[in-house]
PDB file of N, CA and C in Angstrom:
ATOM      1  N   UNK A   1     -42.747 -46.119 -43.272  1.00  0.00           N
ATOM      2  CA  UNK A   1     -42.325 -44.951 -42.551  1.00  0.00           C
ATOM      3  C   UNK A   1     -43.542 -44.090 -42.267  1.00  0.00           C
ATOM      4  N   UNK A   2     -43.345 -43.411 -41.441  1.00  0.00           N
ATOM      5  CA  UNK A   2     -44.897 -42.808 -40.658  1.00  0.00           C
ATOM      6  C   UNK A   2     -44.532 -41.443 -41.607  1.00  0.00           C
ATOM      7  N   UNK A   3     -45.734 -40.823 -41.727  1.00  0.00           N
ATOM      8  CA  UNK A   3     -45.205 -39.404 -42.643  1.00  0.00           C
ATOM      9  C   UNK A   3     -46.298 -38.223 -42.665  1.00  0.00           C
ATOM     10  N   UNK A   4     -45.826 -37.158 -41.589  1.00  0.00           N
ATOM     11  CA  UNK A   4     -47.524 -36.194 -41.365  1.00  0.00           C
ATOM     12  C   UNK A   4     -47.189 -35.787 -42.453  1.00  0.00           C
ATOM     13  N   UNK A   5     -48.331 -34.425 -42.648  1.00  0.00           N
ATOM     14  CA  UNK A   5     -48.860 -33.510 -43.323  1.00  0.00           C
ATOM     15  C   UNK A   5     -48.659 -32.326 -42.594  1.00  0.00           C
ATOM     16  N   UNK A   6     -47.507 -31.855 -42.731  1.00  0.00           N
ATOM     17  CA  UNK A   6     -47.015 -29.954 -41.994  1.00  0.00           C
ATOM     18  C   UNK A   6     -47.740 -29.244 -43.308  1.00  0.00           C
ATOM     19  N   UNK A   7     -48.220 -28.213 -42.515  1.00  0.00           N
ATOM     20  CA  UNK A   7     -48.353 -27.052 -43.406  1.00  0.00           C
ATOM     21  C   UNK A   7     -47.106 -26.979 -44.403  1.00  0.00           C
ATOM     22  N   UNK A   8     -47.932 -25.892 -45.544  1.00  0.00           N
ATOM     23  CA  UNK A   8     -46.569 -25.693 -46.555  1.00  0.00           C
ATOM     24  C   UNK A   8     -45.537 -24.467 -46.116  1.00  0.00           C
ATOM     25  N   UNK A   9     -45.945 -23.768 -44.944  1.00  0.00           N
ATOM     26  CA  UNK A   9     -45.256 -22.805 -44.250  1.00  0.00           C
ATOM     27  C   UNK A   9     -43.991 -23.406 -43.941  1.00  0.00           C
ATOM     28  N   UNK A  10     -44.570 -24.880 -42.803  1.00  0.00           N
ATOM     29  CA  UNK A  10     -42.971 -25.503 -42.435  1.00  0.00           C
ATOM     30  C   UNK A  10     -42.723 -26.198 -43.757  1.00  0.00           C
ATOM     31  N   UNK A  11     -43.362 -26.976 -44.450  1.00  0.00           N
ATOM     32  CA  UNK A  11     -42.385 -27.512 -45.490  1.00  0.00           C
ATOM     33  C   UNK A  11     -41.360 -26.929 -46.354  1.00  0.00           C
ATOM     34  N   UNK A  12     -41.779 -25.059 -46.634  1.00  0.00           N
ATOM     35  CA  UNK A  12     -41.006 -24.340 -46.991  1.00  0.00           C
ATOM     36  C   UNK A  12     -40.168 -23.986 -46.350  1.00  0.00           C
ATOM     37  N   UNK A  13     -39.793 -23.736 -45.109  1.00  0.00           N
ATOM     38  CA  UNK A  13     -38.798 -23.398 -44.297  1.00  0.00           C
ATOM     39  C   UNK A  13     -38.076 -24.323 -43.812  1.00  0.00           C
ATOM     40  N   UNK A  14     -38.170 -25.372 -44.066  1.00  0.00           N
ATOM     41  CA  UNK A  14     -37.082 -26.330 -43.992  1.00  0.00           C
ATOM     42  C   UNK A  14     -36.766 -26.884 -45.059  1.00  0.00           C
ATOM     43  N   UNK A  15     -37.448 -26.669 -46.138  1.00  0.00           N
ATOM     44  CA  UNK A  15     -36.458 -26.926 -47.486  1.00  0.00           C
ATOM     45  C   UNK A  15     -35.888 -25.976 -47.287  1.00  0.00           C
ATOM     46  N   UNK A  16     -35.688 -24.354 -47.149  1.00  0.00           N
ATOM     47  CA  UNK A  16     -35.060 -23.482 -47.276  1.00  0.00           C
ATOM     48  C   UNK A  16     -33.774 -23.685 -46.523  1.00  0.00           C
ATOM     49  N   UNK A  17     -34.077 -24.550 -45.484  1.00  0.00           N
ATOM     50  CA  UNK A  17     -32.962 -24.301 -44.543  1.00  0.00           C
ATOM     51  C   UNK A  17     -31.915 -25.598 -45.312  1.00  0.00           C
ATOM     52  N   UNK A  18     -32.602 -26.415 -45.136  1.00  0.00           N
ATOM     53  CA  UNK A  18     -31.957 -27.761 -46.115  1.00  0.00           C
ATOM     54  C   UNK A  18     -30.811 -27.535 -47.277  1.00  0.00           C
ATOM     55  N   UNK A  19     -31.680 -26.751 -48.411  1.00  0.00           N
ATOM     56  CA  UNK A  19     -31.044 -26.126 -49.252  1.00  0.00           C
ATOM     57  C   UNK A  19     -30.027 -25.184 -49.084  1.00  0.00           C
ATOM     58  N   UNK A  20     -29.945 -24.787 -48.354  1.00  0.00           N
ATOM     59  CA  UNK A  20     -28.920 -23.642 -48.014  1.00  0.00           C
ATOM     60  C   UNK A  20     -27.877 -23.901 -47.736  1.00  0.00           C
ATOM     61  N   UNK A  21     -28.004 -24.927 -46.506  1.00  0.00           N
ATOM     62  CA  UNK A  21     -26.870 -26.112 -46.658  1.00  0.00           C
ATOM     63  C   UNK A  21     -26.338 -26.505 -47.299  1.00  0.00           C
ATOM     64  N   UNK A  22     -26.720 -27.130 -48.048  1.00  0.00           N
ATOM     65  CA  UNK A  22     -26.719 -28.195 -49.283  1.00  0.00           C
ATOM     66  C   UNK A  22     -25.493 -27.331 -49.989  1.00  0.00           C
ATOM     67  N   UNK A  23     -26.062 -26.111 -50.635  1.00  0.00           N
ATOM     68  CA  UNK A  23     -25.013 -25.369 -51.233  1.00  0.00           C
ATOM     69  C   UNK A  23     -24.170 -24.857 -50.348  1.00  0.00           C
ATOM     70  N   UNK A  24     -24.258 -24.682 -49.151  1.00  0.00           N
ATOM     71  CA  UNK A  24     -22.677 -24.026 -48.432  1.00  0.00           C
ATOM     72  C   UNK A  24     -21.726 -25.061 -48.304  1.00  0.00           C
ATOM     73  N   UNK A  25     -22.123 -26.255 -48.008  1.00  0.00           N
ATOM     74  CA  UNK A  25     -21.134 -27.573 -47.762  1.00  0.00           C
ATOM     75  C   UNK A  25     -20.409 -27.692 -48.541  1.00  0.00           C
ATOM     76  N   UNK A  26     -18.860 -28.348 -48.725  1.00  0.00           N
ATOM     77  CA  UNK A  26     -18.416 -29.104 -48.757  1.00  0.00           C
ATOM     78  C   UNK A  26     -18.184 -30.162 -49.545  1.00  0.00           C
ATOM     79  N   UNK A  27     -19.038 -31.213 -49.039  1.00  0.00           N
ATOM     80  CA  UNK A  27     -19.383 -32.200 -49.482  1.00  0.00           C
ATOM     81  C   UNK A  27     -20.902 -33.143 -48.992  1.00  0.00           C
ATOM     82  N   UNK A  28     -21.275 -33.841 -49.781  1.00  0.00           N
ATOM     83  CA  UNK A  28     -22.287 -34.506 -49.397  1.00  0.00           C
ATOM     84  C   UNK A  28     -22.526 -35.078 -47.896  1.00  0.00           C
ATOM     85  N   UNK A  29     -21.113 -35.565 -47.370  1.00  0.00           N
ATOM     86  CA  UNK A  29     -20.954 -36.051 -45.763  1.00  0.00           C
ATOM     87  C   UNK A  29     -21.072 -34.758 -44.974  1.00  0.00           C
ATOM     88  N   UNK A  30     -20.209 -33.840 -45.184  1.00  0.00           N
ATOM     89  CA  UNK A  30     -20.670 -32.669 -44.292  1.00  0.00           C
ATOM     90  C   UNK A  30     -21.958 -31.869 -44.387  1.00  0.00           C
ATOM     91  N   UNK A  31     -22.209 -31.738 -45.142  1.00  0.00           N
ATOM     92  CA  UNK A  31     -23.959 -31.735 -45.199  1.00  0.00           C
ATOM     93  C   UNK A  31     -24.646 -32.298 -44.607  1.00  0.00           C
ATOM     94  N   UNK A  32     -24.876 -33.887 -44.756  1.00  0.00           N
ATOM     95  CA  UNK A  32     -25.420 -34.535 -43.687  1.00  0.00           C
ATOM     96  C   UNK A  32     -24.916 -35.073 -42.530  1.00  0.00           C
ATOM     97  N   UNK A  33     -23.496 -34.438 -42.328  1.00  0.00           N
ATOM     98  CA  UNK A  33     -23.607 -34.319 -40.424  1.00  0.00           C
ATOM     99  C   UNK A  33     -24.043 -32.791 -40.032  1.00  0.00           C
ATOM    100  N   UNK A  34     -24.241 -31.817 -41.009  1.00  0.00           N
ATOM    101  CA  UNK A  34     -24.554 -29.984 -40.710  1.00  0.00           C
ATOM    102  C   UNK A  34     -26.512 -30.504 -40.331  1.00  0.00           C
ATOM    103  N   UNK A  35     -27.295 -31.759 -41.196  1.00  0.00           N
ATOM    104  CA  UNK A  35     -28.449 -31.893 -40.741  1.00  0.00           C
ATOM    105  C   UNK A  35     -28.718 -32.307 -39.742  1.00  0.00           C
ATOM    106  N   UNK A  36     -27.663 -33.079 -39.434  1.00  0.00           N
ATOM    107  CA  UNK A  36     -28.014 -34.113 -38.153  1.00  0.00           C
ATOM    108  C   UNK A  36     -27.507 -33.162 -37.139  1.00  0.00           C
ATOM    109  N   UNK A  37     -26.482 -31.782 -37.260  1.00  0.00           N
ATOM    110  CA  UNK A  37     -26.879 -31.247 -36.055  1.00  0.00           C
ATOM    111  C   UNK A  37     -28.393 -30.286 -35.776  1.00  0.00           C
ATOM    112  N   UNK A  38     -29.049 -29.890 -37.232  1.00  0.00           N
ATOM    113  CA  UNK A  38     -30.416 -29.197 -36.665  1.00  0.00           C
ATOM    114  C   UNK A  38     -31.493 -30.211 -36.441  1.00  0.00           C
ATOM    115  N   UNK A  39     -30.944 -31.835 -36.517  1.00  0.00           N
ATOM    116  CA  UNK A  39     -32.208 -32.454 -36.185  1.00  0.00           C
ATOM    117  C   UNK A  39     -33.172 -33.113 -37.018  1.00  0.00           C
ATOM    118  N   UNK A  40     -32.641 -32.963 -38.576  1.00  0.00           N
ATOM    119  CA  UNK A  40     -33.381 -34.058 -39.837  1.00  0.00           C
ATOM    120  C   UNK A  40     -32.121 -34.969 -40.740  1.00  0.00           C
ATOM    121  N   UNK A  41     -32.766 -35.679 -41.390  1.00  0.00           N
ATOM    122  CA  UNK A  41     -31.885 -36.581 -42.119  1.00  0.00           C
ATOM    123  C   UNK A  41     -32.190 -36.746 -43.324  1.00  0.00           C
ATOM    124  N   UNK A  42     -31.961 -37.516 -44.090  1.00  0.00           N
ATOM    125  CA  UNK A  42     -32.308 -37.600 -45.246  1.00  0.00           C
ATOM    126  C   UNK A  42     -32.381 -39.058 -45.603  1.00  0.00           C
ATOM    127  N   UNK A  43     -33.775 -39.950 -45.994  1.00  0.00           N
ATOM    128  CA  UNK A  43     -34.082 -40.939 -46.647  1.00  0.00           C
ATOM    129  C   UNK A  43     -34.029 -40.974 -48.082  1.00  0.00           C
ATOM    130  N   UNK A  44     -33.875 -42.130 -48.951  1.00  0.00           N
ATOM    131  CA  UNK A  44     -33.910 -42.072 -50.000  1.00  0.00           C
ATOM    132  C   UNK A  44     -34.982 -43.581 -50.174  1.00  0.00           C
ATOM    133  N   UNK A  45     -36.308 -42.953 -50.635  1.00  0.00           N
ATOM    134  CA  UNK A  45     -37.505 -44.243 -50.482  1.00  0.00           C
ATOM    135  C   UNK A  45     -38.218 -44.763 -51.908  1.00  0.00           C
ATOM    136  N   UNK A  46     -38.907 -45.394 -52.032  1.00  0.00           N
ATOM    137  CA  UNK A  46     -39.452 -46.020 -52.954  1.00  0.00           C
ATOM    138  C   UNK A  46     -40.020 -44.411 -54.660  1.00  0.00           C
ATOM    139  N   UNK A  47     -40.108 -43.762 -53.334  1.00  0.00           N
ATOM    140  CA  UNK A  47     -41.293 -42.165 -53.753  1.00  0.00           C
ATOM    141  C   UNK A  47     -40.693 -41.249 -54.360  1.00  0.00           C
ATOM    142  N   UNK A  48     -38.918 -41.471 -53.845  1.00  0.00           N
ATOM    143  CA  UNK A  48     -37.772 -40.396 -53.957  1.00  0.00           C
ATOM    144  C   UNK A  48     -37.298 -40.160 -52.716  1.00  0.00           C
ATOM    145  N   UNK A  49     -36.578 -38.664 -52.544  1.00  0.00           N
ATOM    146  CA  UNK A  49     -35.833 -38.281 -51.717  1.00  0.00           C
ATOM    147  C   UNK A  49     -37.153 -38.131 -50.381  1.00  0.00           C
ATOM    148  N   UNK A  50     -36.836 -37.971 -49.155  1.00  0.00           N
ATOM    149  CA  UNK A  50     -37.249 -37.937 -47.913  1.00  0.00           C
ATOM    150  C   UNK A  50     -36.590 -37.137 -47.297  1.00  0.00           C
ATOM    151  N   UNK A  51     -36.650 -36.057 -47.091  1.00  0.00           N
ATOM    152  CA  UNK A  51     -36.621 -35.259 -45.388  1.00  0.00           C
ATOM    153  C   UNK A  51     -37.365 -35.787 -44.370  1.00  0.00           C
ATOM    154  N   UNK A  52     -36.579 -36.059 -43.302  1.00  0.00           N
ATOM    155  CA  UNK A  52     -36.820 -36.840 -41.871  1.00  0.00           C
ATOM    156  C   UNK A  52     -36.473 -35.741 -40.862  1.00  0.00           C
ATOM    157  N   UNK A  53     -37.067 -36.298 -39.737  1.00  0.00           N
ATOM    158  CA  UNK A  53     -36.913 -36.101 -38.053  1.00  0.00           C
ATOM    159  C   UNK A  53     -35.778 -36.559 -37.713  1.00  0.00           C
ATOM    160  N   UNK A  54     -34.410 -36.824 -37.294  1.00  0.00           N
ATOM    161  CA  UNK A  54     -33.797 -38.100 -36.481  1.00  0.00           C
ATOM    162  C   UNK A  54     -34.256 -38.887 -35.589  1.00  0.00           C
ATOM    163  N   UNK A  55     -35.208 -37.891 -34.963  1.00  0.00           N
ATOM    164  CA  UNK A  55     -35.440 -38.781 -33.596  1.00  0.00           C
ATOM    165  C   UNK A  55     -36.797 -39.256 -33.421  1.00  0.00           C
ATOM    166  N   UNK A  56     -37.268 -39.178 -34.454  1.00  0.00           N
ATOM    167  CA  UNK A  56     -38.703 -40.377 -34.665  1.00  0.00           C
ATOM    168  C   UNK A  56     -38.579 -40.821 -35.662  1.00  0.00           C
ATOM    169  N   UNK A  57     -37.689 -40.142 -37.375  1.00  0.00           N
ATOM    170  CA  UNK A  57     -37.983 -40.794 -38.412  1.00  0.00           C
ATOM    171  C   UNK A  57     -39.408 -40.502 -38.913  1.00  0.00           C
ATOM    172  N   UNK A  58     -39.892 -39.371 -39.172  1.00  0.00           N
ATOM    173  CA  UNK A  58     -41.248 -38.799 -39.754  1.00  0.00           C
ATOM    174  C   UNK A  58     -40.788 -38.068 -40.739  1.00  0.00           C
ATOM    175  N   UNK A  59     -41.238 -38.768 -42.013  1.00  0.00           N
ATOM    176  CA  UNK A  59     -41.175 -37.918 -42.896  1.00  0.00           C
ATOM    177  C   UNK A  59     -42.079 -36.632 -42.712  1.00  0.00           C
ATOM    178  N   UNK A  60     -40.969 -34.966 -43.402  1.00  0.00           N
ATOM    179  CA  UNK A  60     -42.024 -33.594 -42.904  1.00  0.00           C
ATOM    180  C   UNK A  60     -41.782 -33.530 -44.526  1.00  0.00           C
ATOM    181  N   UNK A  61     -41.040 -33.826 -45.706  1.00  0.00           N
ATOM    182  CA  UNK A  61     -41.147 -33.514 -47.062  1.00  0.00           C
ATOM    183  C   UNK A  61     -40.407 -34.415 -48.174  1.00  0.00           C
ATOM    184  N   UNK A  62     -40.833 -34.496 -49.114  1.00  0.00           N
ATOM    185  CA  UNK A  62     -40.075 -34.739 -50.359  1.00  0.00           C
ATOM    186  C   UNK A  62     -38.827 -33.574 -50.757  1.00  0.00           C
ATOM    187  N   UNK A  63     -37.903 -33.993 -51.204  1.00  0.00           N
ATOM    188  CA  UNK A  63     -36.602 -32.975 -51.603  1.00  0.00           C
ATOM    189  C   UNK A  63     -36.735 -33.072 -52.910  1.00  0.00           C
ATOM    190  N   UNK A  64     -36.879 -31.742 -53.725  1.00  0.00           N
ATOM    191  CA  UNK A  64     -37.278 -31.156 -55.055  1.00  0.00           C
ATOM    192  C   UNK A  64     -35.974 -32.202 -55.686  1.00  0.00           C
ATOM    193  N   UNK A  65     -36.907 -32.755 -57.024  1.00  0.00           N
ATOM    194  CA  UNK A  65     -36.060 -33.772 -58.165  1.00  0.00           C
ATOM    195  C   UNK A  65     -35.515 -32.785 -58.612  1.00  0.00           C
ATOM    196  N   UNK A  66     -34.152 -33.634 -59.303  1.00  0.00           N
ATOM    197  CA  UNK A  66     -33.363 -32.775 -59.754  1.00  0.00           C
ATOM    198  C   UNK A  66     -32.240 -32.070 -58.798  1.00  0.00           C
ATOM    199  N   UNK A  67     -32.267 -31.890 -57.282  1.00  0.00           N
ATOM    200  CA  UNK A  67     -31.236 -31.266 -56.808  1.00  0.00           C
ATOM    201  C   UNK A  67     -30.276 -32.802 -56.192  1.00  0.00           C
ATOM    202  N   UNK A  68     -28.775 -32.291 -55.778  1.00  0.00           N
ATOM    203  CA  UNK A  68     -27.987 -33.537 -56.026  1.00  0.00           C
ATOM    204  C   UNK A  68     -28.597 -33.706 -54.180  1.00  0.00           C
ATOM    205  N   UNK A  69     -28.607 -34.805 -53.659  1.00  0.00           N
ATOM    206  CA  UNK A  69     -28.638 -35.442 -52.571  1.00  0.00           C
ATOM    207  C   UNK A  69     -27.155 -36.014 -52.181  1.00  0.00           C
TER     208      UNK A  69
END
């Protein structure tokens, strides 16, 4: 998987946004259709959890161990 290096500005603001989610949802499925409407996804890789792009598949972060996926 291809995987830049964002500043920690965006890596923080989209965990923030991620997370926020995470706890307003539901459930695990509505969560990840609430990502797939702002446009990331979620991998689960050799490394751990993955925050993705949808529409290239670039990893922009790791998702802090310990929170439920």
């Amino acid at each position: 998987m291809l995987c830049v290096d964002p500043d920690a500005t965006v890596q923080a603001g989209v965990l923030v946004l991620i997370m926020h989610e995470r706890y307003r949802s539901v459930s695990k499925d509505a969560w990840h259709e609430t990502l797939k409407g702002y446009g990331y996804g979620v991998r689960q890789t050799g490394t751990g959890v993955v925050i993705t792009t949808l529409s290239h598949g670039v990893g922009i972060c790791r998702f802090p161990v310990g929170f439920s996926v």
